[in-house]
PDB file of N, CA and C in Angstrom:
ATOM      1  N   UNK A   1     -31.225  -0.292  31.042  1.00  0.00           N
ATOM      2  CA  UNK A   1     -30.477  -0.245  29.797  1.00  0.00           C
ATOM      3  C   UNK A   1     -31.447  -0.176  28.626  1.00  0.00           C
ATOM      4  N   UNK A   2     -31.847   0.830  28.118  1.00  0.00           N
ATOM      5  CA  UNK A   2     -32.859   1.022  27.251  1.00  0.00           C
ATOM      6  C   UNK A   2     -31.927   0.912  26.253  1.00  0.00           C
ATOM      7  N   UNK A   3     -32.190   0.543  24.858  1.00  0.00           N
ATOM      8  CA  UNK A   3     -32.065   0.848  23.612  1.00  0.00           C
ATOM      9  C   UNK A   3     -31.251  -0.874  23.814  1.00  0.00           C
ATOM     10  N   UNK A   4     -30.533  -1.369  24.314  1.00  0.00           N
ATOM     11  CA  UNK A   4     -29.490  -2.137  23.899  1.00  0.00           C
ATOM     12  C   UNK A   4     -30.381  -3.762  23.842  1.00  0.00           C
ATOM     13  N   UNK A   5     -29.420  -4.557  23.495  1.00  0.00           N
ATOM     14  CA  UNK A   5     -30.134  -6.024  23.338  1.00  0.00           C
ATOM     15  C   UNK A   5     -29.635  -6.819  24.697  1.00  0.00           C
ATOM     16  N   UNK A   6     -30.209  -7.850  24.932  1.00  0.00           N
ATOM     17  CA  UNK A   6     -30.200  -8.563  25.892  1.00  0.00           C
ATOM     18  C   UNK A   6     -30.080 -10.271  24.821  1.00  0.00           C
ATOM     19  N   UNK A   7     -28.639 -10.220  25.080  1.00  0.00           N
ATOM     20  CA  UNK A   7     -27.689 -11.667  24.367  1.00  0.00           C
ATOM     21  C   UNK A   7     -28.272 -12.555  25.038  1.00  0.00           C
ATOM     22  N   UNK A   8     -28.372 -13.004  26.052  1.00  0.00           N
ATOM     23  CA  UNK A   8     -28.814 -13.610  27.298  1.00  0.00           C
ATOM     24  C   UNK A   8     -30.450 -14.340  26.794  1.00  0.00           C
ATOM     25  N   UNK A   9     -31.281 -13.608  26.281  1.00  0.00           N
ATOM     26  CA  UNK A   9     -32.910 -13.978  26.031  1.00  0.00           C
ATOM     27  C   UNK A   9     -32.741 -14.701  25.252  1.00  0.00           C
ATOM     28  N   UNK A  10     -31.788 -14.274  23.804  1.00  0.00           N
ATOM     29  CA  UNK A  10     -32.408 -15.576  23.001  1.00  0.00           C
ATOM     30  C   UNK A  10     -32.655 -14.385  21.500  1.00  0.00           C
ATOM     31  N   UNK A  11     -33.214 -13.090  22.013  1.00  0.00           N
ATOM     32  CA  UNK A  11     -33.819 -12.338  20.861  1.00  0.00           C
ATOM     33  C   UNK A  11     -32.826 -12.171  19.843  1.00  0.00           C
ATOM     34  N   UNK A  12     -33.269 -11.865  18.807  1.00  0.00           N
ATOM     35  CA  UNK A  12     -32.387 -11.713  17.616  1.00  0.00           C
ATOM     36  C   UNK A  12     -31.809  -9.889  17.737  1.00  0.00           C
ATOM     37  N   UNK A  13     -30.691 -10.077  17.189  1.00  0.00           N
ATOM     38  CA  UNK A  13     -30.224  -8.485  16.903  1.00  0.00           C
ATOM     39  C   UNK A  13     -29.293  -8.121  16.106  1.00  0.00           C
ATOM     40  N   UNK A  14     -28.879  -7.151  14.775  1.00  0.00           N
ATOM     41  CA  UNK A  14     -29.117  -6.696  14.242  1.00  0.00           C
ATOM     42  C   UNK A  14     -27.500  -7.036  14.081  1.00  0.00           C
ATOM     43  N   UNK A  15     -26.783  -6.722  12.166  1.00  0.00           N
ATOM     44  CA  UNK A  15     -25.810  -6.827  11.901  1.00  0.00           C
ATOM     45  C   UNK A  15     -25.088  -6.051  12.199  1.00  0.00           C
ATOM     46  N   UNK A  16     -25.723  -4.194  12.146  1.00  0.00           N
ATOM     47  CA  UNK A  16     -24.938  -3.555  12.536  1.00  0.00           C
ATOM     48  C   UNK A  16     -24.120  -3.038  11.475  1.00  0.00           C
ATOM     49  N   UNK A  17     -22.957  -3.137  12.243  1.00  0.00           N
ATOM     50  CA  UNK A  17     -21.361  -2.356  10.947  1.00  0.00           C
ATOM     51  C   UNK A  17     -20.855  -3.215  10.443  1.00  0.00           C
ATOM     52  N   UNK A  18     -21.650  -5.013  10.659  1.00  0.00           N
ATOM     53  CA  UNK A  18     -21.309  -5.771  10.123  1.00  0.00           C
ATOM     54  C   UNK A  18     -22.141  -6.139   8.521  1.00  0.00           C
ATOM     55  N   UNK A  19     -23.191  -5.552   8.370  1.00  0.00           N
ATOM     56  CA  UNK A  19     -23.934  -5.370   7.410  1.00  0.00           C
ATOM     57  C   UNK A  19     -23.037  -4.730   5.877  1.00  0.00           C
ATOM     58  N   UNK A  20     -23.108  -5.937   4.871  1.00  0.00           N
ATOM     59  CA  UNK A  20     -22.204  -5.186   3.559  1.00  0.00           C
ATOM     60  C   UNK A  20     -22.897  -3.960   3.318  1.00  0.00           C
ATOM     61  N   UNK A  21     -24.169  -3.932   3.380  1.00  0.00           N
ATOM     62  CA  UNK A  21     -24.570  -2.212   2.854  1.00  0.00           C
ATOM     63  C   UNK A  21     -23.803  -0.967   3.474  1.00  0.00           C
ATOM     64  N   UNK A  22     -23.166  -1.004   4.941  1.00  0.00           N
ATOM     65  CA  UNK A  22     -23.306   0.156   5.603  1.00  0.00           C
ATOM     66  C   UNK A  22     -21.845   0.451   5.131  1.00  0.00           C
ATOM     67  N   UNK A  23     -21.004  -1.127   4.919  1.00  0.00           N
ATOM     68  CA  UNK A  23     -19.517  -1.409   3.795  1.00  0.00           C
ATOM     69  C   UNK A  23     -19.676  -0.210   2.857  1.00  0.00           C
ATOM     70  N   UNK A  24     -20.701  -0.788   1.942  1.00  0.00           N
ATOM     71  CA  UNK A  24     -20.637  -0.507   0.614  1.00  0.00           C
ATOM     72  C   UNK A  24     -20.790   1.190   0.886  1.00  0.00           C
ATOM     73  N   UNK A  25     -21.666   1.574   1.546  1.00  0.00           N
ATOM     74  CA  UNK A  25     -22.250   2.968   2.012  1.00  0.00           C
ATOM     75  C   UNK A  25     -20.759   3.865   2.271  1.00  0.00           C
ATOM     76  N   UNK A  26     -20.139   3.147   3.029  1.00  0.00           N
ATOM     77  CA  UNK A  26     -18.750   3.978   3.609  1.00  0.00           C
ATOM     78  C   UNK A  26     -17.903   4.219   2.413  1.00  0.00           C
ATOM     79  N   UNK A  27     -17.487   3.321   1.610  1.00  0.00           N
ATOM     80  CA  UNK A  27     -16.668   3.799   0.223  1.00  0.00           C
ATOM     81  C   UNK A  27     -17.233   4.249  -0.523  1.00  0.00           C
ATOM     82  N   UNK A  28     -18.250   4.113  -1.044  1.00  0.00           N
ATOM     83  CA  UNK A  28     -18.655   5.099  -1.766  1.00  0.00           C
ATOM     84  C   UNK A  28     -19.043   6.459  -1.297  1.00  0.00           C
ATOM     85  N   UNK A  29     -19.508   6.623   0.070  1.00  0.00           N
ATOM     86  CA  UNK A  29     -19.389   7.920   0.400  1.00  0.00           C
ATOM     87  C   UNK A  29     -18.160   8.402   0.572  1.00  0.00           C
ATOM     88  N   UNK A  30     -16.823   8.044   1.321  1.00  0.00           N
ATOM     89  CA  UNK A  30     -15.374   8.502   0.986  1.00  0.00           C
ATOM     90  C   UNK A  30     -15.176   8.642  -0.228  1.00  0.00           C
ATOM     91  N   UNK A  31     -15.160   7.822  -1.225  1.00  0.00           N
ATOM     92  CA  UNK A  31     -14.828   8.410  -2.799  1.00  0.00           C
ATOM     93  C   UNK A  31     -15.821   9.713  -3.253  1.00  0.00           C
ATOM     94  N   UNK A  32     -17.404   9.620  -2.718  1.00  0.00           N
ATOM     95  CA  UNK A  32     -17.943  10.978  -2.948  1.00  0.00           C
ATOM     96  C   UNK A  32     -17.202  11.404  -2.835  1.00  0.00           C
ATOM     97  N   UNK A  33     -17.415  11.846  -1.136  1.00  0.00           N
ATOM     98  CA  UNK A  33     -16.542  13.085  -0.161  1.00  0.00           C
ATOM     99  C   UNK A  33     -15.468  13.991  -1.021  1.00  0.00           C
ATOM    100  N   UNK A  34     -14.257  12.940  -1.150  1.00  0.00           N
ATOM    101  CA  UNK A  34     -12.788  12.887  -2.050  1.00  0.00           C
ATOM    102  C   UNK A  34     -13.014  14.285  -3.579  1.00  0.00           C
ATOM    103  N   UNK A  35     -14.499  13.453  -3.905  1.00  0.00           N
ATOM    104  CA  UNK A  35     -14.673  14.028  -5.639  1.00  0.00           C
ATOM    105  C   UNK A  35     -15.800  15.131  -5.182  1.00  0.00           C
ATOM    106  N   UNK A  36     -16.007  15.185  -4.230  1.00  0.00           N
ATOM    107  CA  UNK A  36     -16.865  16.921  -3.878  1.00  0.00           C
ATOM    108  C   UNK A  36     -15.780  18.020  -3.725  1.00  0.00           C
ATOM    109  N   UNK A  37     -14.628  17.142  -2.651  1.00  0.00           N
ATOM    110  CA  UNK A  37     -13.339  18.446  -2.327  1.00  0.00           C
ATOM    111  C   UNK A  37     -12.890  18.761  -3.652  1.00  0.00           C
ATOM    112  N   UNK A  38     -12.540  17.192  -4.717  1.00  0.00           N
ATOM    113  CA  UNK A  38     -11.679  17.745  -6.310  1.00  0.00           C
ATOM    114  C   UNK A  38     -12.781  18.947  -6.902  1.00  0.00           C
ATOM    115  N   UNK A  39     -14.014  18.218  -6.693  1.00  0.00           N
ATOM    116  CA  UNK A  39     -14.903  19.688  -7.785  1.00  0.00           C
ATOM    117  C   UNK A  39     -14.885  21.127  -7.243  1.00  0.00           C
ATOM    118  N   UNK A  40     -14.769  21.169  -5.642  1.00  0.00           N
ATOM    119  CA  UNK A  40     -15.230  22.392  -4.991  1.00  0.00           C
ATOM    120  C   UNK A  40     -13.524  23.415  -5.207  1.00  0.00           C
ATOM    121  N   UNK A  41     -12.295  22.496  -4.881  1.00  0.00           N
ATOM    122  CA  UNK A  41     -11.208  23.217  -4.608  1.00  0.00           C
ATOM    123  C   UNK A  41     -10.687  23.493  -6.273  1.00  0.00           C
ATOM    124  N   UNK A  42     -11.124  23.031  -7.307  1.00  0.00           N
ATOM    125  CA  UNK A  42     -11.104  23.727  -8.775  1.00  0.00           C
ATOM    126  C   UNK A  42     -10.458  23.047  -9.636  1.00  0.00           C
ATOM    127  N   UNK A  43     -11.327  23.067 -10.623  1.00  0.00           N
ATOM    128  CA  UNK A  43     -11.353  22.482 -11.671  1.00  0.00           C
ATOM    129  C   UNK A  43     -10.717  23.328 -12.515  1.00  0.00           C
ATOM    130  N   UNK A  44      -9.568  23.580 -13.139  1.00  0.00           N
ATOM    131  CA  UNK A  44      -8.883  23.939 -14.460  1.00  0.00           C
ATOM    132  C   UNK A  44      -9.886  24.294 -15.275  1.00  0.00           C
ATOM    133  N   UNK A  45      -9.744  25.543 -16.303  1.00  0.00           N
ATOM    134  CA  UNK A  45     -10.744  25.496 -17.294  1.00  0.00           C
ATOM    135  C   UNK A  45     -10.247  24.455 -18.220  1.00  0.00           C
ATOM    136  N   UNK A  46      -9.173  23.967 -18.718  1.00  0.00           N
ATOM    137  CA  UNK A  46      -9.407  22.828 -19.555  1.00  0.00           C
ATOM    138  C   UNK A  46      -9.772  21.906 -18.925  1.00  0.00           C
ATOM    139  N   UNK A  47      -9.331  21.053 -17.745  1.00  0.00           N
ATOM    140  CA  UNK A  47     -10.504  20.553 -17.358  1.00  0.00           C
ATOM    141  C   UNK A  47     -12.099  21.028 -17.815  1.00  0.00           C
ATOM    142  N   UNK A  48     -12.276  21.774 -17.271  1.00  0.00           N
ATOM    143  CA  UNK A  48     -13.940  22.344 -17.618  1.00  0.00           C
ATOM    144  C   UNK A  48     -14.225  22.343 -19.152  1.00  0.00           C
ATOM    145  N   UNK A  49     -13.674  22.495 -19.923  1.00  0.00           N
ATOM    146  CA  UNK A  49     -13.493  22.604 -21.574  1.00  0.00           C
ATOM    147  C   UNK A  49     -13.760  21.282 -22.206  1.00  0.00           C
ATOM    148  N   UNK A  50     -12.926  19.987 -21.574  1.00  0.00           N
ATOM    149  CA  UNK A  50     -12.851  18.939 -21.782  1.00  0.00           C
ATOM    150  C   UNK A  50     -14.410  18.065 -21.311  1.00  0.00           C
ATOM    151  N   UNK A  51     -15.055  18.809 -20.119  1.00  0.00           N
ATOM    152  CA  UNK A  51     -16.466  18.496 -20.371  1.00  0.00           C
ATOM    153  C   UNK A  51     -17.575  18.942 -20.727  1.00  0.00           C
ATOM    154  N   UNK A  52     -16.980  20.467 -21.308  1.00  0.00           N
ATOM    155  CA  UNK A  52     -18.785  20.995 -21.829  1.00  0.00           C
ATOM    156  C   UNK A  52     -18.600  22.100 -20.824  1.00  0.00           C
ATOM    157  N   UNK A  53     -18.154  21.953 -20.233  1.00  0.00           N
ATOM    158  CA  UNK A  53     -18.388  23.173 -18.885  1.00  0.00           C
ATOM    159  C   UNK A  53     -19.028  22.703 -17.992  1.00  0.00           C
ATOM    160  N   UNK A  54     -19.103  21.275 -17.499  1.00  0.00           N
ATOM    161  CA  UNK A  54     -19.494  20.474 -16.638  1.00  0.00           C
ATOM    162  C   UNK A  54     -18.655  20.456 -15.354  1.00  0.00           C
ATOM    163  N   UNK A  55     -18.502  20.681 -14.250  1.00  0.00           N
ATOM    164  CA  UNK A  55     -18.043  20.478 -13.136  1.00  0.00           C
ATOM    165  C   UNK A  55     -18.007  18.709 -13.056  1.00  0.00           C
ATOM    166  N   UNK A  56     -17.895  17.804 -13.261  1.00  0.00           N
ATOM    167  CA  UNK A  56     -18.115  16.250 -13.428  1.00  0.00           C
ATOM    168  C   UNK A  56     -17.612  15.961 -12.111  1.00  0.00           C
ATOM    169  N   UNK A  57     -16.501  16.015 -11.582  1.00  0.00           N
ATOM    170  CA  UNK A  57     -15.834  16.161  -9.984  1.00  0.00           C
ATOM    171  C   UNK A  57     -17.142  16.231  -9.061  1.00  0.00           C
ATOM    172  N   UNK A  58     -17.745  17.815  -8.859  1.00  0.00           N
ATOM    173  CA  UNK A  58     -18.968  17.919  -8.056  1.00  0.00           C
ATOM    174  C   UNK A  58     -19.783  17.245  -8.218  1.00  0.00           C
ATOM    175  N   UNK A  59     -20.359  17.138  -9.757  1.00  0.00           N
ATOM    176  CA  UNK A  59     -21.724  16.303  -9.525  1.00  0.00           C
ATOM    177  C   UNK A  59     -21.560  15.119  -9.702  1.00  0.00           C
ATOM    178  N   UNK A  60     -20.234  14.091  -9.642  1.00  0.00           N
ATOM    179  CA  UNK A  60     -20.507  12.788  -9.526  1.00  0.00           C
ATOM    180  C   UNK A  60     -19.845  12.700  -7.720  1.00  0.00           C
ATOM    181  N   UNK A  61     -19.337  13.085  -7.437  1.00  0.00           N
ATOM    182  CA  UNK A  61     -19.483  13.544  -5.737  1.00  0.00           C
ATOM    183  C   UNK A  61     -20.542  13.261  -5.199  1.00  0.00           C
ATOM    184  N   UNK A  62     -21.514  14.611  -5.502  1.00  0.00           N
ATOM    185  CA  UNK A  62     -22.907  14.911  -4.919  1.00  0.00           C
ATOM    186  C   UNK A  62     -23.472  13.173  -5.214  1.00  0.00           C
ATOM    187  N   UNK A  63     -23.391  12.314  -6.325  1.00  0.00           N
ATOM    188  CA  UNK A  63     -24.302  11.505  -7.394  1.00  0.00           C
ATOM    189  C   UNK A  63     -23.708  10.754  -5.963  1.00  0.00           C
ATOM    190  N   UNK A  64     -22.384  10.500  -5.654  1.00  0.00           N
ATOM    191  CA  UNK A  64     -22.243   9.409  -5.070  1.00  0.00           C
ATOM    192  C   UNK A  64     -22.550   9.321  -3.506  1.00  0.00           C
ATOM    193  N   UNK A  65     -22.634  10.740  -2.895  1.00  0.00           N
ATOM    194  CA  UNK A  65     -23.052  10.768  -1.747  1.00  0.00           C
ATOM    195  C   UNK A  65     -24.095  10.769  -1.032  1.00  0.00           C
ATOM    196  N   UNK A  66     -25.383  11.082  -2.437  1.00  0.00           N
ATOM    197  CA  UNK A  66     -26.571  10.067  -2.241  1.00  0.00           C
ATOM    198  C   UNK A  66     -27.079   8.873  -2.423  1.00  0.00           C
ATOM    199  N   UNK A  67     -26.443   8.055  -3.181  1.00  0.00           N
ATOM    200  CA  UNK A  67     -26.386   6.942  -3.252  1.00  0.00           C
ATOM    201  C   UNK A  67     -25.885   6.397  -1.819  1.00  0.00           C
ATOM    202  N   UNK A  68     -24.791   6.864  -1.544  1.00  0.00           N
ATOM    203  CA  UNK A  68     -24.313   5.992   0.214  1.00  0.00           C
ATOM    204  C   UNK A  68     -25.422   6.453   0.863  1.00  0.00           C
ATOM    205  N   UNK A  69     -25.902   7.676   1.062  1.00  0.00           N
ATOM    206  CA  UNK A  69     -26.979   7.970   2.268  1.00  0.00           C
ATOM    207  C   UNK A  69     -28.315   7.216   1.954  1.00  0.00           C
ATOM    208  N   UNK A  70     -28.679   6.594   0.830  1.00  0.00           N
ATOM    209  CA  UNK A  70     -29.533   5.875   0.385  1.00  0.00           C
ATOM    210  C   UNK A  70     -29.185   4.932   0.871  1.00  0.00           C
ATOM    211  N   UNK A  71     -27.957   3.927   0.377  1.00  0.00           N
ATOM    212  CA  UNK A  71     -27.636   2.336   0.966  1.00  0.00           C
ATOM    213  C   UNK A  71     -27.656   2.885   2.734  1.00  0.00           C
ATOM    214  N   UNK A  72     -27.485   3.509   3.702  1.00  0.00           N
ATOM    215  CA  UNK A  72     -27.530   3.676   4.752  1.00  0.00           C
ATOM    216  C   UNK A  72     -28.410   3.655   5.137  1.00  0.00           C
ATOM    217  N   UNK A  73     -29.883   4.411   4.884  1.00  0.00           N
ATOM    218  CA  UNK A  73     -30.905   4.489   5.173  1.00  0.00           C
ATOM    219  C   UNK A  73     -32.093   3.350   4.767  1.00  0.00           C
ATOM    220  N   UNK A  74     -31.592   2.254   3.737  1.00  0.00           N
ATOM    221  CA  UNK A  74     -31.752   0.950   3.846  1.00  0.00           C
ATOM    222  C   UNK A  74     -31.215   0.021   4.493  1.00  0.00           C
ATOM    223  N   UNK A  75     -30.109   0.518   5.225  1.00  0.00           N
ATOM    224  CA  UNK A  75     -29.606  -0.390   6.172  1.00  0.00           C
ATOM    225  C   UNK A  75     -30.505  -0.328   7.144  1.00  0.00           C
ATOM    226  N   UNK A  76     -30.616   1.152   7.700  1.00  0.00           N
ATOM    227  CA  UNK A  76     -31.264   1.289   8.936  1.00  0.00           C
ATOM    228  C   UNK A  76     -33.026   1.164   8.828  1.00  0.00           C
ATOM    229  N   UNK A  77     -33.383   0.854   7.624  1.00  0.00           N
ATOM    230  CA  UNK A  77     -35.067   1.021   7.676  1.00  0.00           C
ATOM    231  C   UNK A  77     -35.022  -0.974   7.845  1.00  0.00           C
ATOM    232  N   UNK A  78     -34.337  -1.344   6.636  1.00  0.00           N
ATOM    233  CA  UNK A  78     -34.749  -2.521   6.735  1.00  0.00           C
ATOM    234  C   UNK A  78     -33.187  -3.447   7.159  1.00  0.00           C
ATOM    235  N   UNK A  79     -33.036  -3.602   8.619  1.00  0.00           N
ATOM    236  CA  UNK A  79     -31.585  -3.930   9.172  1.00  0.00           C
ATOM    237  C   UNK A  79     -31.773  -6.049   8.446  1.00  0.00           C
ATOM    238  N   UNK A  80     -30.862  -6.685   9.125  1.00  0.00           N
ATOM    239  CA  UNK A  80     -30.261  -7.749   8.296  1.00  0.00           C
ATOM    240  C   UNK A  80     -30.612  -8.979  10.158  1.00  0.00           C
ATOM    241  N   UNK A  81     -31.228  -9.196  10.787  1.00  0.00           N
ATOM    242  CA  UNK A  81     -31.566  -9.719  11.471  1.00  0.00           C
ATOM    243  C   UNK A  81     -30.503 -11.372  11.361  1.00  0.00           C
ATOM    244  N   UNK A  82     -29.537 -11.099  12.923  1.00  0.00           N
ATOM    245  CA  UNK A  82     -28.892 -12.490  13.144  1.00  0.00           C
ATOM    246  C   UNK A  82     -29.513 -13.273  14.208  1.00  0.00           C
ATOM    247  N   UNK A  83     -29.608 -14.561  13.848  1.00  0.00           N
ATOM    248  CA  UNK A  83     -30.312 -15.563  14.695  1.00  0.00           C
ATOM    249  C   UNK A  83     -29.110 -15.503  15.869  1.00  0.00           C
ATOM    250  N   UNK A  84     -29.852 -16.064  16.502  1.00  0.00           N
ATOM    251  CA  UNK A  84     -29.008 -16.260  17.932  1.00  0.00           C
ATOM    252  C   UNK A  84     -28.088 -17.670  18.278  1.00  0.00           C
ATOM    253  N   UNK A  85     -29.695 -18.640  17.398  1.00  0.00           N
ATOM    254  CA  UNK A  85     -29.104 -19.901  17.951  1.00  0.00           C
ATOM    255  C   UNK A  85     -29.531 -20.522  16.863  1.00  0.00           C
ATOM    256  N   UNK A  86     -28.787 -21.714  16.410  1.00  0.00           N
ATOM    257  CA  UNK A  86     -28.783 -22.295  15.356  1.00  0.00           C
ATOM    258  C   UNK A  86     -29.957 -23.301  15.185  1.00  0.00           C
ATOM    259  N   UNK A  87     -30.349 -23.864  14.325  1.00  0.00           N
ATOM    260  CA  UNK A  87     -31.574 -24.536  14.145  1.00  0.00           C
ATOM    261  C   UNK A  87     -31.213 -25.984  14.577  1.00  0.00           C
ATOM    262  N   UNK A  88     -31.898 -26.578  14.566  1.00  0.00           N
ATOM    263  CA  UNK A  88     -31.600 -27.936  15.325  1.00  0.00           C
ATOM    264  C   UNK A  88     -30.747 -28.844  14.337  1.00  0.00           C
ATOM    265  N   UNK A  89     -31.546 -28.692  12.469  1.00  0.00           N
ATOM    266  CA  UNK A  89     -30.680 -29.406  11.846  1.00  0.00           C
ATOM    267  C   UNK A  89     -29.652 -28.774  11.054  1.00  0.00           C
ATOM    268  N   UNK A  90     -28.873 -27.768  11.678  1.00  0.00           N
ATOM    269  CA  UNK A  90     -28.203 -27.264  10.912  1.00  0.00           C
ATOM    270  C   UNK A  90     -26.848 -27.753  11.191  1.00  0.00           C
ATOM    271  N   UNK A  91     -25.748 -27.899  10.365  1.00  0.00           N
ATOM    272  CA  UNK A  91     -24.521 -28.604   9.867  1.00  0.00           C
ATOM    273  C   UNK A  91     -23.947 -28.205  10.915  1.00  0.00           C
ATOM    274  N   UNK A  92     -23.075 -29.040  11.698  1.00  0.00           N
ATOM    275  CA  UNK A  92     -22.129 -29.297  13.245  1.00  0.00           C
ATOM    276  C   UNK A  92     -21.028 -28.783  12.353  1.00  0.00           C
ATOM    277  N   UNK A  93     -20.861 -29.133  11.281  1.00  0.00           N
ATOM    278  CA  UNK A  93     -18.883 -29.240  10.516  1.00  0.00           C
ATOM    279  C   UNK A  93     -18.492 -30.872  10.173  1.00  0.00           C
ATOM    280  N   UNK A  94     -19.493 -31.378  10.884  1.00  0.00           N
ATOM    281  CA  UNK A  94     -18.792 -32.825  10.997  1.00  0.00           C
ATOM    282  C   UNK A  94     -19.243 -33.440   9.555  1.00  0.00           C
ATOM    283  N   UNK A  95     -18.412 -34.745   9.142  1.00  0.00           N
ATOM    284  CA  UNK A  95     -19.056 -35.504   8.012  1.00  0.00           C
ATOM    285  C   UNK A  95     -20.202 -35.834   7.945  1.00  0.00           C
ATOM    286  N   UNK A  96     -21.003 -35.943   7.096  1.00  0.00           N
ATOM    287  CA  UNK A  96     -22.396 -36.657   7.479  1.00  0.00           C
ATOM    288  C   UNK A  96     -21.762 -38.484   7.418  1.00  0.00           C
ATOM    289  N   UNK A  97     -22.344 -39.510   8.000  1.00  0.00           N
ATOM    290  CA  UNK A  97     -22.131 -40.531   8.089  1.00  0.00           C
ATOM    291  C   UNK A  97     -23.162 -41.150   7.049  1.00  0.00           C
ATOM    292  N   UNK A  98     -22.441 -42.307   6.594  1.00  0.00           N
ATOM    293  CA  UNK A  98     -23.581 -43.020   5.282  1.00  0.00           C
ATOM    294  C   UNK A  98     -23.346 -44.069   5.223  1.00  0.00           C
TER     295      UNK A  98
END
């Protein structure tokens, strides 16, 4: 079983799709996505009038779909490491006694 973790050792492994970045990565790339189709399938010339002759649809699309491939590719360069097993003095839930 190459690539996978072994729960069993003890080793630490990785958040995964549980990681808020890869979160944050997914909506903002769907809202890209969304505002690449509004710029590509057409913009009204008043639309276009109303910004200068700016396509704003496409290029805040494009703006946002590198930004997610950015938060992604910080997910995956520098991942979010979960311990396995808890530290010796770390909190049961219970009251502390005094």
């Amino acid at each position: 079983m190459s690539g996978t973790h072994d729960h069993d050792s003890g080793a630490p492994h990785k958040a995964g799709a549980f990681d808020i970045r890869v979160f944050i990565a997914s909506l903002i790339g769907i809202y890209g996505v969304v505002l690449i189709i509004a710029g590509i399938i057409g913009p009204s010339e008043a639309e276009l009038a109303k910004s200068g002759g700016v396509n704003v649809n496409l290029y805040a699309g494009l703006g946002m779909a590198v930004v997610a491939a950015l938060f992604l590719l910080w997910a995956r360069l520098r991942p979010v490491v979960v311990p396995t097993e808890q530290p010796a003095d770390a909190d049961d839930g219970r009251p502390a006694a005094h």
